[in-house]
N, C-alpha and C. Protein backbone atom coordinates (compact mmCIF):
# COMPACT_ATOMS: atom_id res chain seq x y z
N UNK A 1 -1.84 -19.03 -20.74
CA UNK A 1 -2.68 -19.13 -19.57
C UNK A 1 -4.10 -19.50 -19.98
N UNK A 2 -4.80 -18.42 -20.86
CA UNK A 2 -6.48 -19.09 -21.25
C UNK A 2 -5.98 -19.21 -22.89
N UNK A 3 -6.89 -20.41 -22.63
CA UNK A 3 -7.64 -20.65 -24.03
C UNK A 3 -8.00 -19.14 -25.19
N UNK A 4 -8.48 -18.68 -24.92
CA UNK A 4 -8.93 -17.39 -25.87
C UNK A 4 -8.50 -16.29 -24.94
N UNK A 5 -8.87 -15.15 -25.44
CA UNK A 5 -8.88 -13.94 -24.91
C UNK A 5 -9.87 -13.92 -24.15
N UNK A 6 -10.03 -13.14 -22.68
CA UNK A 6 -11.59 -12.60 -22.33
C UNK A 6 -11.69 -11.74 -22.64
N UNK A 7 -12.98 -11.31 -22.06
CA UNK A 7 -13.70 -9.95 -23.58
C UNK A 7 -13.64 -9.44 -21.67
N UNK A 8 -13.47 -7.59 -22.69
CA UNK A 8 -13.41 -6.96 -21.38
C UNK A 8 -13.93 -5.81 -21.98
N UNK A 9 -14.93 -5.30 -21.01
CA UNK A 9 -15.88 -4.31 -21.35
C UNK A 9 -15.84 -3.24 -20.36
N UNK A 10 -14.79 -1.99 -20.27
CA UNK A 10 -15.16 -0.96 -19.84
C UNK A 10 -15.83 0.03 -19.42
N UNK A 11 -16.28 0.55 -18.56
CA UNK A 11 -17.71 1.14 -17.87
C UNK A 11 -17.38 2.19 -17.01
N UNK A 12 -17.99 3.27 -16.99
CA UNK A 12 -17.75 4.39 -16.25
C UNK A 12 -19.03 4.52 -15.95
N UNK A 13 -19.73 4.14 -14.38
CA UNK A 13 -20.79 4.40 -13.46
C UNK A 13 -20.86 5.65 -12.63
N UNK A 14 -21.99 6.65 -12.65
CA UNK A 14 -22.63 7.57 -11.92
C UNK A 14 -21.83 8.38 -12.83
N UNK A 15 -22.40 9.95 -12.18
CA UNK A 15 -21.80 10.89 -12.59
C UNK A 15 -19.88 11.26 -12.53
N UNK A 16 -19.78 11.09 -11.15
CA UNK A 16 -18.57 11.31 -10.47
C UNK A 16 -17.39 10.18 -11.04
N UNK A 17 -16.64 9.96 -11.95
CA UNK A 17 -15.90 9.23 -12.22
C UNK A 17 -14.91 8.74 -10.88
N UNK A 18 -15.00 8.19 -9.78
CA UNK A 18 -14.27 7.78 -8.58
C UNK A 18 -13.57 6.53 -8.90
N UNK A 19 -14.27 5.38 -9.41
CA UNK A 19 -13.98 4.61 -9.81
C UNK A 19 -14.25 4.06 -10.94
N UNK A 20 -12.93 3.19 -12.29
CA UNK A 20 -13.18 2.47 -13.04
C UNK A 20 -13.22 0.89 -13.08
N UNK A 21 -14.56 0.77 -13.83
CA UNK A 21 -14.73 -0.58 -13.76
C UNK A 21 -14.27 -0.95 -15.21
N UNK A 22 -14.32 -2.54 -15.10
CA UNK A 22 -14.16 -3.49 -15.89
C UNK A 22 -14.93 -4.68 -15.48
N UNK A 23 -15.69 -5.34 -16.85
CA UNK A 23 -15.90 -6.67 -16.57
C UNK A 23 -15.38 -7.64 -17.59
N UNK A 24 -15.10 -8.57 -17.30
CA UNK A 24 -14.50 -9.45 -17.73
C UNK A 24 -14.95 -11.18 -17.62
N UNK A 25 -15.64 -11.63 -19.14
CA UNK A 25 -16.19 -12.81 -19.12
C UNK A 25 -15.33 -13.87 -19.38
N UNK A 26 -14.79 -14.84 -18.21
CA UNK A 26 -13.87 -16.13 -18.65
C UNK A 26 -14.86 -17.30 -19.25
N UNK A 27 -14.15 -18.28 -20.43
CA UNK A 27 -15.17 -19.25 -20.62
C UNK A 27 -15.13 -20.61 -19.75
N UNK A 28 -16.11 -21.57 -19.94
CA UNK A 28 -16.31 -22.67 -19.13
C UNK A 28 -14.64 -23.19 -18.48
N UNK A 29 -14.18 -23.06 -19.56
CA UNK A 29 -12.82 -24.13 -20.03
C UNK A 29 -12.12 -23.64 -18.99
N UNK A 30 -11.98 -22.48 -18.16
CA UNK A 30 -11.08 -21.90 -17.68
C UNK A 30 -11.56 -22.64 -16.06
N UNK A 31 -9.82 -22.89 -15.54
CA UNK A 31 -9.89 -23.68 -14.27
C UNK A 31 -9.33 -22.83 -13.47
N UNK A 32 -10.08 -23.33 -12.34
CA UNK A 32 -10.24 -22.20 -10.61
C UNK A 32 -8.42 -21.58 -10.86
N UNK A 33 -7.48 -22.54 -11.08
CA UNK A 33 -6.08 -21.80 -10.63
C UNK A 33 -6.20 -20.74 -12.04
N UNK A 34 -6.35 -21.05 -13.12
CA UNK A 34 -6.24 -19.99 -14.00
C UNK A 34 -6.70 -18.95 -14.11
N UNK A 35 -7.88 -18.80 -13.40
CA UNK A 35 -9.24 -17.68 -13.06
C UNK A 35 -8.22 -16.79 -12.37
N UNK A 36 -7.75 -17.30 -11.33
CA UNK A 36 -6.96 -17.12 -10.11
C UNK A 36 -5.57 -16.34 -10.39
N UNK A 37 -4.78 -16.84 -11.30
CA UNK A 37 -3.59 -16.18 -11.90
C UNK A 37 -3.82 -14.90 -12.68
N UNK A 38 -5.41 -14.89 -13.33
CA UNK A 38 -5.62 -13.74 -14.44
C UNK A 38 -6.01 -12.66 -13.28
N UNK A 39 -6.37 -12.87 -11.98
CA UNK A 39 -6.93 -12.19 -11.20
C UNK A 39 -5.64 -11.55 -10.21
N UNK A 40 -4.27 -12.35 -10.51
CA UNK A 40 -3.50 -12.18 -9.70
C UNK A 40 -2.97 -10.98 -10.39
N UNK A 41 -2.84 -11.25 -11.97
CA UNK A 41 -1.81 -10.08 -12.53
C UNK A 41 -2.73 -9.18 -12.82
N UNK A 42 -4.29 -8.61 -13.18
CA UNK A 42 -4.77 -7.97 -12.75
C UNK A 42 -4.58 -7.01 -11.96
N UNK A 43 -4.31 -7.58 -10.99
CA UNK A 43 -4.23 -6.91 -9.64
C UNK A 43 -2.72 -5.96 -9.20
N UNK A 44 -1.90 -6.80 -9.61
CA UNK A 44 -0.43 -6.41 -9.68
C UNK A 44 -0.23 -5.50 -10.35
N UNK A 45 -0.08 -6.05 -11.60
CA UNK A 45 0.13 -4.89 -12.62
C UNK A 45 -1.07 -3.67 -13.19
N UNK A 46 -2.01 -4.17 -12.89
CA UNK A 46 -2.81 -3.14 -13.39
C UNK A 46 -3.86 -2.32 -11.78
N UNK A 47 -3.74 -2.75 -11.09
CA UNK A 47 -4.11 -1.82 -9.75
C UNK A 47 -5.70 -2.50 -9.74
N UNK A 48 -6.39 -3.56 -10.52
CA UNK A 48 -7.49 -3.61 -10.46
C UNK A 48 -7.90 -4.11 -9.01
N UNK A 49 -9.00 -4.03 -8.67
CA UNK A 49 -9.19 -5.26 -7.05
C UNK A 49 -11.18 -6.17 -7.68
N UNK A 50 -10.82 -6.89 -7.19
CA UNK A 50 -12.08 -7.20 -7.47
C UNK A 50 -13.55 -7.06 -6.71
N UNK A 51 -14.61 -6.59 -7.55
CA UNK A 51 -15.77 -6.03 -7.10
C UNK A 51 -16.85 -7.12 -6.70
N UNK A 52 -16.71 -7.95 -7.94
CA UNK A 52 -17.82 -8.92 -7.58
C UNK A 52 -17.46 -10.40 -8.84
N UNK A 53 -17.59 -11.49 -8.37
CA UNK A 53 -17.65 -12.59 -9.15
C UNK A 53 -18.44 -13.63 -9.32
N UNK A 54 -19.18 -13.53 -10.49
CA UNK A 54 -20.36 -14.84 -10.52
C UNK A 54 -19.73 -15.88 -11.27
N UNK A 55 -20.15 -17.13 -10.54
CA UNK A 55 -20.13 -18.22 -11.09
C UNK A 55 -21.05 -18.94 -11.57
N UNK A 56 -21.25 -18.93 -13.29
CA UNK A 56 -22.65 -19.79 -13.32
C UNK A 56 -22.28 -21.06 -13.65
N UNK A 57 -23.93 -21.66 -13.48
CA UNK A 57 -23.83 -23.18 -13.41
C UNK A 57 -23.05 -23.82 -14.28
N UNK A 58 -23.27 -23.49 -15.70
CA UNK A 58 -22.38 -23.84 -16.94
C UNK A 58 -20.92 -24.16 -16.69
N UNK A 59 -20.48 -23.12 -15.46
CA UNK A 59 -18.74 -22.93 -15.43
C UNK A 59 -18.15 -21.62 -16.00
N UNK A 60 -19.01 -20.89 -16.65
CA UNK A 60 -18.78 -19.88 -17.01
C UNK A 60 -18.53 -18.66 -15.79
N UNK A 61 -17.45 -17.58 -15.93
CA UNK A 61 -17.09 -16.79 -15.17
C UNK A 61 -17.55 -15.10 -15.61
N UNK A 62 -18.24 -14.27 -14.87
CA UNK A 62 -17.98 -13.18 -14.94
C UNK A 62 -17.65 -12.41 -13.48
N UNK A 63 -16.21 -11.79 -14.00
CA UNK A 63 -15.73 -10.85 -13.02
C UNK A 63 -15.84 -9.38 -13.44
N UNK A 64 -15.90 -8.87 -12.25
CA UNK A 64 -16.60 -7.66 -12.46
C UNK A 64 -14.71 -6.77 -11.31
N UNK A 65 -14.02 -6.11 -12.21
CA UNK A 65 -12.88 -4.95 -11.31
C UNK A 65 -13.66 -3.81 -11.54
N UNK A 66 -12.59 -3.49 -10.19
CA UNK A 66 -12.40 -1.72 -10.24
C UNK A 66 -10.94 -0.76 -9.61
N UNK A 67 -11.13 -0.04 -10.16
CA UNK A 67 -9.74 0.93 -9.47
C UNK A 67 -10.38 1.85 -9.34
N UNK A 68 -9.36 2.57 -8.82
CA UNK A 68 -9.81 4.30 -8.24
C UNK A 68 -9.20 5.14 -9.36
N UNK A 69 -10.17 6.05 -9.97
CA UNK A 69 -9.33 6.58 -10.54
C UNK A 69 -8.82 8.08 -10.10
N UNK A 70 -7.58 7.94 -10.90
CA UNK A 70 -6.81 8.91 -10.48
C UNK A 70 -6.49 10.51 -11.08
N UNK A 71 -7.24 11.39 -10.37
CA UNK A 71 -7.13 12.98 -11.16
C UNK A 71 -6.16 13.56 -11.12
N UNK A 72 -5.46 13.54 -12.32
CA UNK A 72 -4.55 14.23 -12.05
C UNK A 72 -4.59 15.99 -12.27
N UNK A 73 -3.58 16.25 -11.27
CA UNK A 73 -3.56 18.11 -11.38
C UNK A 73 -2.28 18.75 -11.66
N UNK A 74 -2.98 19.55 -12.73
CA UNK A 74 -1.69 20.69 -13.45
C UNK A 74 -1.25 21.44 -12.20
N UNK A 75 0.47 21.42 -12.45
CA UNK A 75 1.08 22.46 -11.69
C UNK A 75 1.86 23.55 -11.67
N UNK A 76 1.81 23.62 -13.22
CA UNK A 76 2.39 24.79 -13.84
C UNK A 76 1.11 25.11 -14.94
């Protein structure tokens, strides 16, 4: 699908862990349907949704996910 790997940088914002982010930098090379497919299985398989996406002039991509995260509770 891409050319290289994207670099993906993990982030836990505010105190309250509610949601985890991820951002994720695609390079120039990468075309709208491929952006598009990495965003599809993202989403599928990993529960991400997307928060925010810049496009700079270059062609370069940064997407910014998040999920909810999930607490889990002991029941024994």
């Amino acid at each position: 699908m891409l050319s290289g790997r994207p670099l993906v940088v993990p982030r836990y914002r505010g105190g309250v862990r509610e949601w985890e982010t991820r951002t994720v930098h695609l390079p120039r090379g990468t075309s709208r349907n491929e952006a598009r497919a990495f965003l599809v299985e993202q989403a599928e398989l990993g529960h991400w949704e997307l928060r925010r996406l810049r496009l700079y002039a270059d062609g370069r991509r940064k997407i910014e996910l998040r999920r909810r995260v999930i607490k889990a509770v002991r029941t024994a």
